[in-house]
N, C-alpha and C. Protein backbone atom coordinates (compact mmCIF):
# COMPACT_ATOMS: atom_id res chain seq x y z
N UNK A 1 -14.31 -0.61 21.93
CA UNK A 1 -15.01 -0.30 20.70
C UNK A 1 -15.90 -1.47 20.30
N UNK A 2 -16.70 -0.98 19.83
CA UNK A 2 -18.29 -2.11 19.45
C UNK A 2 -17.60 -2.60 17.90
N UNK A 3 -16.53 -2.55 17.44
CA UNK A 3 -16.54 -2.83 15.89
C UNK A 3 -17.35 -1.65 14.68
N UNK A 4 -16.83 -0.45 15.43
CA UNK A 4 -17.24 0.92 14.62
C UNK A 4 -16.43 0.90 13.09
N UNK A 5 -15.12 0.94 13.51
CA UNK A 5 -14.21 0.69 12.71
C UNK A 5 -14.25 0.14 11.32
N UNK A 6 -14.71 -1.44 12.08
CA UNK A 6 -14.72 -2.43 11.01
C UNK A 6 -15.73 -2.14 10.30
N UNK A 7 -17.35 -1.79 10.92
CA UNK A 7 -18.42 -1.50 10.20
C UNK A 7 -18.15 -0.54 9.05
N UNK A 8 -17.12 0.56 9.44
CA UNK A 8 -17.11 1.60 8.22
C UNK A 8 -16.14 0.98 6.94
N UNK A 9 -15.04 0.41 7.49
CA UNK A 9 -14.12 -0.52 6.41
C UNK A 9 -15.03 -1.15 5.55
N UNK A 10 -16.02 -2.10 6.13
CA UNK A 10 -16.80 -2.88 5.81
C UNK A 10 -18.19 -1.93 4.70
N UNK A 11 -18.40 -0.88 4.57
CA UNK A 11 -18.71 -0.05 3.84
C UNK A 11 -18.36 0.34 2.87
N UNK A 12 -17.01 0.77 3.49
CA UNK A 12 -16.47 1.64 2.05
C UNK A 12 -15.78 0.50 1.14
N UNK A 13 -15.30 -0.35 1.04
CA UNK A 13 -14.11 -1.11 0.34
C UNK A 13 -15.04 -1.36 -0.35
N UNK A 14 -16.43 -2.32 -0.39
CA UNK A 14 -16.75 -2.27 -1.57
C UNK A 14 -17.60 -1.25 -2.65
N UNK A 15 -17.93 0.25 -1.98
CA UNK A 15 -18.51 0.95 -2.39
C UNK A 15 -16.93 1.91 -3.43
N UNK A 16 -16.13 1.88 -3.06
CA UNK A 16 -14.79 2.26 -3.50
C UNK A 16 -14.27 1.58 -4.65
N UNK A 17 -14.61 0.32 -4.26
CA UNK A 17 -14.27 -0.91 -5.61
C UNK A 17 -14.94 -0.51 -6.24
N UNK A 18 -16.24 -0.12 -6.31
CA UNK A 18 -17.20 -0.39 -7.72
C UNK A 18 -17.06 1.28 -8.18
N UNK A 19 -16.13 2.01 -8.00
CA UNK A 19 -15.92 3.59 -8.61
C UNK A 19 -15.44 2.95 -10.37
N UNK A 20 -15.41 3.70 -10.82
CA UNK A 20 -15.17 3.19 -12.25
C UNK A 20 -13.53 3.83 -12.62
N UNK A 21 -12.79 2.66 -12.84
CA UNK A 21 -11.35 3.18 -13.00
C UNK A 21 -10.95 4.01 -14.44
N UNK A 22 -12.00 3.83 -15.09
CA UNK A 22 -12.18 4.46 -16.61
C UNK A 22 -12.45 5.82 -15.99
N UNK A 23 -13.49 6.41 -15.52
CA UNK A 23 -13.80 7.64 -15.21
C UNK A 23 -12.46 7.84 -14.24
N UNK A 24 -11.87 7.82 -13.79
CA UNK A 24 -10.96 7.83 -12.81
C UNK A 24 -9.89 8.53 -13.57
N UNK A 25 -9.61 7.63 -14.86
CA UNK A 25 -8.70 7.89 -15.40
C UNK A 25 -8.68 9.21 -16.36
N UNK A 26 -9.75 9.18 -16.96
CA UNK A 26 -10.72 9.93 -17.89
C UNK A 26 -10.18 11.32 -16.77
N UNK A 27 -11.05 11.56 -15.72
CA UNK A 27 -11.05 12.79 -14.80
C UNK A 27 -9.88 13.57 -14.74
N UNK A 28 -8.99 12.34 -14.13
CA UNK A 28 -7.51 12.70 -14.43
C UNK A 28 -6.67 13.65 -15.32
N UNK A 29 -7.22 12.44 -16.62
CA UNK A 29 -6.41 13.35 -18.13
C UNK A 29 -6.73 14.46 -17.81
N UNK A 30 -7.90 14.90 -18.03
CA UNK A 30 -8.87 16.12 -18.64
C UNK A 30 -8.69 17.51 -17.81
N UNK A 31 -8.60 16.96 -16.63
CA UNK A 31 -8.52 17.82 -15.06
C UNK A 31 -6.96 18.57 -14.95
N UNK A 32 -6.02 17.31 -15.15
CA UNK A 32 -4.82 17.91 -15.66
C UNK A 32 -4.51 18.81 -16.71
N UNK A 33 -4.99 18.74 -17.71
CA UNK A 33 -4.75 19.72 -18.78
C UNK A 33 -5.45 20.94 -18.71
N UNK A 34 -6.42 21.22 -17.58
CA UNK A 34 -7.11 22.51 -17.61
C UNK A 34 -6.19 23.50 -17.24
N UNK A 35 -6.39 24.43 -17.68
CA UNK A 35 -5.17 25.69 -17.36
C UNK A 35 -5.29 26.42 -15.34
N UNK A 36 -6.53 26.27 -15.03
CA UNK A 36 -7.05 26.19 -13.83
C UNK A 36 -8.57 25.86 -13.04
N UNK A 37 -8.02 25.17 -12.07
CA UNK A 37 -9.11 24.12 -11.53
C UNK A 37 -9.77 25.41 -10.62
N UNK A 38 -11.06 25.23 -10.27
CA UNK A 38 -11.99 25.39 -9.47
C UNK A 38 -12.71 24.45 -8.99
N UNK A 39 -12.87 24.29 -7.23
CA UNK A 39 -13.21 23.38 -6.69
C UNK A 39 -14.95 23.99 -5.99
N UNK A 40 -15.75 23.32 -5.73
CA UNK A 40 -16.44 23.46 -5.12
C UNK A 40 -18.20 22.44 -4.51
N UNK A 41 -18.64 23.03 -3.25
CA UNK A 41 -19.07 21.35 -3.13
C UNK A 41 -19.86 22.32 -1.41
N UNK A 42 -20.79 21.92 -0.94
CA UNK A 42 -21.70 22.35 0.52
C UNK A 42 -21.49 21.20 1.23
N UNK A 43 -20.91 21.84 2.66
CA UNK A 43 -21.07 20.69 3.62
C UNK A 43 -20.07 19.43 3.64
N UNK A 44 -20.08 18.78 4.06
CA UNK A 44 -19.01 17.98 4.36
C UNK A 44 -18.36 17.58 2.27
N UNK A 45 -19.49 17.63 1.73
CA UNK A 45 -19.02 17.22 0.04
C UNK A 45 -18.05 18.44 -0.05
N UNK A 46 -18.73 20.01 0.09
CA UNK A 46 -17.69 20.86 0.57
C UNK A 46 -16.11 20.67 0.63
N UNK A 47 -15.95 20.16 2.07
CA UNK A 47 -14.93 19.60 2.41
C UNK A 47 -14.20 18.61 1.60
N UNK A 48 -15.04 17.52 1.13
CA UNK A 48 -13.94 16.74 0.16
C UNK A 48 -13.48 17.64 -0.87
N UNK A 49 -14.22 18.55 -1.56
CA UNK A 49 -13.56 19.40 -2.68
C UNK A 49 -12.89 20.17 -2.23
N UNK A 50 -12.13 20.60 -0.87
CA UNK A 50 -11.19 21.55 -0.38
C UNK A 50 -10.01 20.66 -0.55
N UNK A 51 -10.15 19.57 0.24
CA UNK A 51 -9.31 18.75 0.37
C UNK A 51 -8.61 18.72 -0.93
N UNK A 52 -9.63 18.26 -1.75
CA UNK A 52 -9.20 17.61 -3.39
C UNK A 52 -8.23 18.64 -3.91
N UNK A 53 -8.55 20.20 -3.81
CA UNK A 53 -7.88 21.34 -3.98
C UNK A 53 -6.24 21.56 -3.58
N UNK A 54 -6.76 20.77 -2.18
CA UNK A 54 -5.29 21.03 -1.53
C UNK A 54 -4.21 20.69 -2.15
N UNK A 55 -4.88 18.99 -2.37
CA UNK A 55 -4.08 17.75 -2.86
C UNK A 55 -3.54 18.21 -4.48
N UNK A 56 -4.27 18.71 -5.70
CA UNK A 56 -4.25 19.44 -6.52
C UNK A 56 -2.78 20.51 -6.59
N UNK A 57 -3.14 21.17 -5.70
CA UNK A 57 -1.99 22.27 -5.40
C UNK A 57 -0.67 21.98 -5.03
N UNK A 58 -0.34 20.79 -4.38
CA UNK A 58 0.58 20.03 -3.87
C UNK A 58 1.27 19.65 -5.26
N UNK A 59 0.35 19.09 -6.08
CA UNK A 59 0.71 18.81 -7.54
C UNK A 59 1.37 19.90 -8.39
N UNK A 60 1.03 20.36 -8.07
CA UNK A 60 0.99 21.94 -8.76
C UNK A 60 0.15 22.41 -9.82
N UNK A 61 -1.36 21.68 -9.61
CA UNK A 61 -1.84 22.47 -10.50
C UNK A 61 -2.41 23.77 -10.37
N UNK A 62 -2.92 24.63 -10.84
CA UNK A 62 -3.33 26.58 -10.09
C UNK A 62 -4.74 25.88 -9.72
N UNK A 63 -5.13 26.14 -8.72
CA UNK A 63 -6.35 25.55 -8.20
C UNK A 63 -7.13 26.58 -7.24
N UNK A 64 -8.15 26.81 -7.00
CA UNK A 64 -8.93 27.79 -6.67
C UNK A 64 -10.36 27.21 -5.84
N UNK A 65 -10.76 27.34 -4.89
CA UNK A 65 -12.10 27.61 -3.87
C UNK A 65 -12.96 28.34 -3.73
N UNK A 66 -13.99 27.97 -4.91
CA UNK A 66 -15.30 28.60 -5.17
C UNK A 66 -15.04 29.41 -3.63
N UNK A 67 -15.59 30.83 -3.44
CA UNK A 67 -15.99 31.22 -2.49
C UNK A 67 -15.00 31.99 -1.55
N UNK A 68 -13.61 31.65 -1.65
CA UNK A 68 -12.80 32.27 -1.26
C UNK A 68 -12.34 33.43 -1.35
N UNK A 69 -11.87 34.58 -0.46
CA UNK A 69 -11.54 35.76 -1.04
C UNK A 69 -10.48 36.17 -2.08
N UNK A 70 -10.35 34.86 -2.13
CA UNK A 70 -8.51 35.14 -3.16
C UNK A 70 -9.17 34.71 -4.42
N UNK A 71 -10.21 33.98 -4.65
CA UNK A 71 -10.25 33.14 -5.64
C UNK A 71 -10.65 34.31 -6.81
N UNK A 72 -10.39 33.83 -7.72
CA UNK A 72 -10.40 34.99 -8.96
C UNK A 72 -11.63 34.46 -10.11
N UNK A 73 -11.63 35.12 -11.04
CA UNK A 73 -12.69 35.37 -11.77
C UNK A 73 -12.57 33.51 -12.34
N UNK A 74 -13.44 33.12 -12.70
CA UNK A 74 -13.35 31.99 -13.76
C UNK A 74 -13.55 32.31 -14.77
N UNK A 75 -12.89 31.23 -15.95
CA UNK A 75 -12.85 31.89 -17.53
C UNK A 75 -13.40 30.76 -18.49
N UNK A 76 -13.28 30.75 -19.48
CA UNK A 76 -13.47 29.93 -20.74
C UNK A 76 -12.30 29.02 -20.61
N UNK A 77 -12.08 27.77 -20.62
CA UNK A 77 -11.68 26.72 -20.67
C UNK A 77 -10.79 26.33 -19.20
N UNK A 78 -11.37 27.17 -18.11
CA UNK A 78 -10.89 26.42 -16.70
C UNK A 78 -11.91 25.31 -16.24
N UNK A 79 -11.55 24.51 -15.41
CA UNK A 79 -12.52 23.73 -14.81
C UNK A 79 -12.86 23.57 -13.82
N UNK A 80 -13.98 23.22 -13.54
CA UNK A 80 -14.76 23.33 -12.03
C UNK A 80 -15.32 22.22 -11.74
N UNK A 81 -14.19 21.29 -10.47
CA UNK A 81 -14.88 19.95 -9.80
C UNK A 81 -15.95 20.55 -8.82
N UNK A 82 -17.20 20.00 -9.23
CA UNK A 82 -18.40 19.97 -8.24
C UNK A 82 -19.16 18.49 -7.42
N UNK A 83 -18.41 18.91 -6.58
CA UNK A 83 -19.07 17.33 -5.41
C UNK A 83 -20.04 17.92 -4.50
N UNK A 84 -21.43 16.91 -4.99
CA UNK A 84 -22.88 16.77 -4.50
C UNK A 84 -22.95 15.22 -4.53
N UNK A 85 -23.51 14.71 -3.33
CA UNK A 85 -23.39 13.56 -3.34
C UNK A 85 -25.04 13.48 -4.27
N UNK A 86 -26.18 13.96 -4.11
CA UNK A 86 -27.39 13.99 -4.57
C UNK A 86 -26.92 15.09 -6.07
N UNK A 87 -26.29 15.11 -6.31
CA UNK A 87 -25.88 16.25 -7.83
C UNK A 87 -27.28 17.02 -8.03
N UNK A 88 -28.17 17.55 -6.97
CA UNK A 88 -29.31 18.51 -7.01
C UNK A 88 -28.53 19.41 -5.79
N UNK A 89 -27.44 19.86 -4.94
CA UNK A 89 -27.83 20.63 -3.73
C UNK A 89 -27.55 21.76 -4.62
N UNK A 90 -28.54 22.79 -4.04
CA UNK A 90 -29.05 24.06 -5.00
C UNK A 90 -27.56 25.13 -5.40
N UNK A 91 -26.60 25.44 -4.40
CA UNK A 91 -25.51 26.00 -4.44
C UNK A 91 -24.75 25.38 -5.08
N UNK A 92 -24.26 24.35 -5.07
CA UNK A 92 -23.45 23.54 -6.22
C UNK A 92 -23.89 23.63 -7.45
N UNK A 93 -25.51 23.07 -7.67
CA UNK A 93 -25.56 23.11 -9.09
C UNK A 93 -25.66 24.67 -9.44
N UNK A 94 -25.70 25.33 -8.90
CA UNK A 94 -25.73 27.07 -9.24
C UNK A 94 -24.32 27.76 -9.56
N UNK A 95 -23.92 26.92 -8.92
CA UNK A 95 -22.16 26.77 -9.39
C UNK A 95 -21.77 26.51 -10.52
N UNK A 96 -21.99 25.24 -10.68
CA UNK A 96 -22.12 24.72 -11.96
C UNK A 96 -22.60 24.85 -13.10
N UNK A 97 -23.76 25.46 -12.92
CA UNK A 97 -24.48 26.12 -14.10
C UNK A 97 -23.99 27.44 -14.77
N UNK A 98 -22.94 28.43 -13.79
CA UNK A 98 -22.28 29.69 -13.77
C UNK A 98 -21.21 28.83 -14.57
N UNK A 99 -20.49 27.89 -14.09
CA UNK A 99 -19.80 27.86 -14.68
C UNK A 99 -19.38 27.32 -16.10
N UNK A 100 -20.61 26.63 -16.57
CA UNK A 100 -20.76 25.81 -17.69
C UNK A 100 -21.18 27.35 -18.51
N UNK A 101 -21.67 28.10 -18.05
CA UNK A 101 -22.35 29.56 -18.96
C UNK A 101 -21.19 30.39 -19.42
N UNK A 102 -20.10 30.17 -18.24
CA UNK A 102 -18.57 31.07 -18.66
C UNK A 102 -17.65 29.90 -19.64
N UNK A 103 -17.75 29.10 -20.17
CA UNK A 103 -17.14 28.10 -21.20
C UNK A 103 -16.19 27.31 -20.40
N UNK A 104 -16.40 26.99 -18.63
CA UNK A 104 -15.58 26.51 -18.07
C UNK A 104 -16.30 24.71 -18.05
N UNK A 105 -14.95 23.80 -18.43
CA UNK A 105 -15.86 22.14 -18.15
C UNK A 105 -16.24 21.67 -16.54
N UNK A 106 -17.04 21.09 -16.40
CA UNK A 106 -17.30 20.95 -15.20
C UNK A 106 -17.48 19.55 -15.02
N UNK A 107 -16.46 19.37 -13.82
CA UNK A 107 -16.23 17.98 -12.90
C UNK A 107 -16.91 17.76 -12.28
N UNK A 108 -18.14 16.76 -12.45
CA UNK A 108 -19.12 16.24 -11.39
C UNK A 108 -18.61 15.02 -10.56
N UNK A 109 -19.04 15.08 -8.92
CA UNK A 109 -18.63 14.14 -8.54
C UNK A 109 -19.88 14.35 -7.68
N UNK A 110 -20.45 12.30 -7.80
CA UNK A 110 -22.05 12.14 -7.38
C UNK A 110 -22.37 10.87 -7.14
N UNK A 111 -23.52 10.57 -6.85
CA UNK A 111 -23.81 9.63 -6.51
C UNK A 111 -24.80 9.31 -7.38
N UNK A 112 -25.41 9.95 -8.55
CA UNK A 112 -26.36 10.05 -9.29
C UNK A 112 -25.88 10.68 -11.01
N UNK A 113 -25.62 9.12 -11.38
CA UNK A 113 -25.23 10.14 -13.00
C UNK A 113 -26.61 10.51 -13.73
N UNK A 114 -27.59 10.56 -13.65
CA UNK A 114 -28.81 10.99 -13.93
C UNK A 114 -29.21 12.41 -13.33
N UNK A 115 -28.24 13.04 -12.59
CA UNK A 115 -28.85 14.27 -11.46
C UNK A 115 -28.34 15.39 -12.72
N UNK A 116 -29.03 16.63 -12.28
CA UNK A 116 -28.84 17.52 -13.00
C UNK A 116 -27.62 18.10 -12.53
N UNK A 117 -26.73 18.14 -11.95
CA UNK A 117 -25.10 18.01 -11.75
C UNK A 117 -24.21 17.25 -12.75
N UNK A 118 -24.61 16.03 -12.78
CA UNK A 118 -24.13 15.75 -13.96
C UNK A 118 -24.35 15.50 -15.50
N UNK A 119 -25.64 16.16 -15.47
CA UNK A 119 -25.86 16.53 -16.60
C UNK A 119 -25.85 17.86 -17.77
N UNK A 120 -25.14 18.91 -16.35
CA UNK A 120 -24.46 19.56 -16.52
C UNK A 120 -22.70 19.40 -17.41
N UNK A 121 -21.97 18.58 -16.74
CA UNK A 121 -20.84 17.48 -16.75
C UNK A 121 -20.24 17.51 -18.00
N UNK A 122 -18.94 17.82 -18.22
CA UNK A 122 -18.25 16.76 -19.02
C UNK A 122 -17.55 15.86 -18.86
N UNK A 123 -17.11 15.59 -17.44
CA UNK A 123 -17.08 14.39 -17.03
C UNK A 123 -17.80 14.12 -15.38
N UNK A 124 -17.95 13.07 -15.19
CA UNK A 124 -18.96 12.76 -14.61
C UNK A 124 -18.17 10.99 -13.37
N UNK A 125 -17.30 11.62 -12.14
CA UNK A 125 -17.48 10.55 -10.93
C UNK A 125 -18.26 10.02 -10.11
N UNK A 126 -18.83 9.11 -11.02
CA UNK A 126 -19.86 8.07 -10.20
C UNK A 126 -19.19 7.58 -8.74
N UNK A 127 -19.71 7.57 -7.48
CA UNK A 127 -19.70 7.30 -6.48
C UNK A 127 -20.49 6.07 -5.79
N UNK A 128 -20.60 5.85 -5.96
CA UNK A 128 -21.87 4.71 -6.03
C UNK A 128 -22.04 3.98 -4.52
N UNK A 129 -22.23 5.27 -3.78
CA UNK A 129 -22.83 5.27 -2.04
C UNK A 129 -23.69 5.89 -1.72
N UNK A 130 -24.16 5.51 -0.11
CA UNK A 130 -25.43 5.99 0.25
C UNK A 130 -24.92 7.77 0.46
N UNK A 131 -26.05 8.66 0.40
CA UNK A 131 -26.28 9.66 0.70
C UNK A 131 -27.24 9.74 1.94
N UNK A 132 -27.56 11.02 2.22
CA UNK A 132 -28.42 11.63 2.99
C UNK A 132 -29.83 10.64 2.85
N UNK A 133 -30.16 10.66 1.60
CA UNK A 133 -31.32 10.72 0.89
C UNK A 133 -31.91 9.52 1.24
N UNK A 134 -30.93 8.41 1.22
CA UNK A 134 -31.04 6.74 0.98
C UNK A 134 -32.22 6.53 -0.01
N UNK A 135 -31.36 6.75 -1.54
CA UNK A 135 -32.38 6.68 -2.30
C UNK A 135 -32.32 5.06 -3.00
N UNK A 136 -33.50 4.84 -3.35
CA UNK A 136 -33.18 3.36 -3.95
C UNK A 136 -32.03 3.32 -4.85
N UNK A 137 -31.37 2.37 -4.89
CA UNK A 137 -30.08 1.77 -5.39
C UNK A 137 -28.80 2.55 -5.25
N UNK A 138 -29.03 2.98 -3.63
CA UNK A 138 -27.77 3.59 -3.26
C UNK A 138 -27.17 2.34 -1.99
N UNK A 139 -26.06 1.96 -2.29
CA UNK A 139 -25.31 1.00 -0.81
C UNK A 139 -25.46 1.74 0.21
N UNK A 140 -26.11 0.05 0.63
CA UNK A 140 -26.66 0.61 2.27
C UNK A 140 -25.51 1.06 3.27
N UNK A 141 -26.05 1.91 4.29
CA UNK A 141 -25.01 2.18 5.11
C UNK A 141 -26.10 2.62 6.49
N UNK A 142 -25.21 1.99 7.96
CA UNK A 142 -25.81 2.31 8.93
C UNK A 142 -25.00 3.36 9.50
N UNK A 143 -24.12 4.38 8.88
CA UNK A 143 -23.45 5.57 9.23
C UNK A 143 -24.51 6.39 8.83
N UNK A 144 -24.32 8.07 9.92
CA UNK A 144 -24.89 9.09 9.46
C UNK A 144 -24.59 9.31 8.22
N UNK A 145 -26.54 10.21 7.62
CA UNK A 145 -26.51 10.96 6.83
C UNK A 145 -25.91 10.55 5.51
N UNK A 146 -24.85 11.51 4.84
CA UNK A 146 -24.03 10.69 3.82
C UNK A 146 -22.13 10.76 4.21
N UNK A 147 -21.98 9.91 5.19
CA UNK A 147 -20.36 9.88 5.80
C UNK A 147 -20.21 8.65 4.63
N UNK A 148 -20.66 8.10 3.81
CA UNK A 148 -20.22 6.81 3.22
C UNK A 148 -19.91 7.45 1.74
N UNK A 149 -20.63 8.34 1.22
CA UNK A 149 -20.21 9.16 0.24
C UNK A 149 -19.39 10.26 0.33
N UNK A 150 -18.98 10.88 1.30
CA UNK A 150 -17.97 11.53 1.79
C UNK A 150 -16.53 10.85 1.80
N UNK A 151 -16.44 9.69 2.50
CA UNK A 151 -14.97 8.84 2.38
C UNK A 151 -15.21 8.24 1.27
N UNK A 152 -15.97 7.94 0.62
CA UNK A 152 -15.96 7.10 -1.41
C UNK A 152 -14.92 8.38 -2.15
N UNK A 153 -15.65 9.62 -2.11
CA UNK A 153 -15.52 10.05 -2.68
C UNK A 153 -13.50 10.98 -2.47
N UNK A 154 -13.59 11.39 -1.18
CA UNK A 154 -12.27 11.29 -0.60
C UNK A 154 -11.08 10.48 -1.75
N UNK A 155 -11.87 8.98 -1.15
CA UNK A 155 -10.72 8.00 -2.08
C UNK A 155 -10.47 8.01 -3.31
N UNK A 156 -11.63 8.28 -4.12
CA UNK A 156 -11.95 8.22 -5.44
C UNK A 156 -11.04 9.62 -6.25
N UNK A 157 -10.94 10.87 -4.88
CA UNK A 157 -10.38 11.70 -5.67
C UNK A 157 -8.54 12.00 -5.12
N UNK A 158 -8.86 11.03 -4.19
CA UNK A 158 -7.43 10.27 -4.10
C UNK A 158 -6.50 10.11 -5.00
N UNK A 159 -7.54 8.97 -5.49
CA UNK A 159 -7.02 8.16 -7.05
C UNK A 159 -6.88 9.28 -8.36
N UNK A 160 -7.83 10.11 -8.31
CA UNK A 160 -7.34 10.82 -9.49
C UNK A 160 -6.37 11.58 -9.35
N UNK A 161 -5.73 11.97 -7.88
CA UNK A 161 -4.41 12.39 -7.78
C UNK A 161 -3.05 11.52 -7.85
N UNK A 162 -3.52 10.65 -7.87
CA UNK A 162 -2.21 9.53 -7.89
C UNK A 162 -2.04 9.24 -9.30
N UNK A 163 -3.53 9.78 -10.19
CA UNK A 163 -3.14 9.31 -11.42
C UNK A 163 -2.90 10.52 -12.09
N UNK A 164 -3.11 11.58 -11.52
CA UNK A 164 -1.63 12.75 -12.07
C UNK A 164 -0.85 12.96 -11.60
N UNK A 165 0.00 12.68 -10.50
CA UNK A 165 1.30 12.50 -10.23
C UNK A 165 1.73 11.31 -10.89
N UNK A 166 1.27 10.27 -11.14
CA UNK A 166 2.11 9.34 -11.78
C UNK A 166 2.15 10.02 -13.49
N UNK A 167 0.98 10.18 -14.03
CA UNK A 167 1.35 10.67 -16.00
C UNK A 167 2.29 11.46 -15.75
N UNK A 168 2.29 12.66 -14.62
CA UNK A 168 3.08 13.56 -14.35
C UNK A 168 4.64 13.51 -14.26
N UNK A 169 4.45 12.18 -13.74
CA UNK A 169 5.93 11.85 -12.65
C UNK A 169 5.91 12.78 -11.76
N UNK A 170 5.24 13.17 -11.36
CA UNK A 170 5.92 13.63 -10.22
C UNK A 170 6.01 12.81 -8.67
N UNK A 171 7.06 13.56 -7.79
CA UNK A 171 7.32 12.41 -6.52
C UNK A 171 6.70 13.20 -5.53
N UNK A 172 6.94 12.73 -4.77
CA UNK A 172 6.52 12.64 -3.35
C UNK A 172 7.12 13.91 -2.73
N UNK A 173 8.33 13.75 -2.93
CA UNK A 173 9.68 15.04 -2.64
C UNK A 173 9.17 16.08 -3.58
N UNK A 174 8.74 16.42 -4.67
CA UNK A 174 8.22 17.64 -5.59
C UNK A 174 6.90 17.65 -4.77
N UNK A 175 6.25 16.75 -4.52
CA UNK A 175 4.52 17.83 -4.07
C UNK A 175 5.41 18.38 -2.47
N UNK A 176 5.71 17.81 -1.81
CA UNK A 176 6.15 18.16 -0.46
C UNK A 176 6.87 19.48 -0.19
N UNK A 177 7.45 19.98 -1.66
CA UNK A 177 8.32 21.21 -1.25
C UNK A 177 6.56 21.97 -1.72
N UNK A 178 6.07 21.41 -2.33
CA UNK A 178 4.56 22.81 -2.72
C UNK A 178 4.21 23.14 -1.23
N UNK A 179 4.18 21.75 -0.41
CA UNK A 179 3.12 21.88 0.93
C UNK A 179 3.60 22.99 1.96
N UNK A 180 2.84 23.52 2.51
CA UNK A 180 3.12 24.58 3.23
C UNK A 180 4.17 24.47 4.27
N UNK A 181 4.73 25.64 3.94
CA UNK A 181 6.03 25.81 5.12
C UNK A 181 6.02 27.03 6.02
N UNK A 182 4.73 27.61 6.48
CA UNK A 182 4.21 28.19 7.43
C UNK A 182 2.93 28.21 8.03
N UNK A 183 3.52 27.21 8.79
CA UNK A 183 2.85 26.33 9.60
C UNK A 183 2.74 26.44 11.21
């Protein structure tokens, strides 16, 4: 290995550090108390909001996947995390905009607190990595595309699960009996 590894370590740790532990925390509260989450996000951002879902559900909160056949109607006071690393990709914010119209709050997670994603927002995870875009005053990165806002954001919504299992208490042994046992 050429030091692939290290190059990406060497990326993310400080793009991860500078996430804001206030919004972190903030996301947390707010996200927890919704009666049910809706996740949604295109493309690998996509993917982090499945993930985030999973992790969610493990918790036990009722959690749902824009787009899925199971997923059910959204209502007035559920919430909907939307990860766009550019908080403009047209399906997300169309998401978002549906869902801010049905009285649901909406979780932005971005790389741009100025994007119309999060200005949509009532709360709003700054990411503060390169995207696709490499727009000025995004951390540089010599990884494809946006893989550096993809693992920020991963971690970042990491953390807001660790910080509802901990208000929660809950352990390790309670999310583990949620996780699937047909497998």
């Amino acid at each position: 290995m050429a030091g692939y590894l290290e190059a990406i370590l060497a990326e993310v740790e400080p793009a991860a550090r500078a996430v804001d532990e206030g919004q972190i925390a903030a996301f947390a509260r707010d996200l927890a108390a919704a009666p049910r989450v809706f996740a949604t996000g295109e493309g690998r951002s996509g993917l982090m909001a499945r993930a985030f879902a999973m992790r969610l559900m493990h918790l036990g909160l009722t959690v749902y996947v824009v787009g899925e056949t199971t997923t059910p109607a959204l209502a007035a006071g559920d919430a909907l995390v939307a990860v766009s690393g550019s908080g403009t990709t047209a399906g997300t914010l169309r998401v978002a905009q549906q869902a801010r119209g049905l009285g649901a709050a909406v979780f932005a997670v971005t790389t741009d607190p100025a994007s119309a994603l999060a200005a949509l927002a009532a709360h709003t995870l700054v990411i503060p990595a390169a995207t696709k875009w490499r727009r000025a005053g995004e951390a540089a990165s010599r990884q494809p595309l946006g893989s550096l806002f993809d693992q920020c954001s991963h971690l970042a919504l990491d953390a807001v699960c660790l910080a509802i299992a901990e208000h929660e208490g809950l352990s390790n042994e309670a999310a583990r009996r949620r996780h699937s046992n047909v497998e």
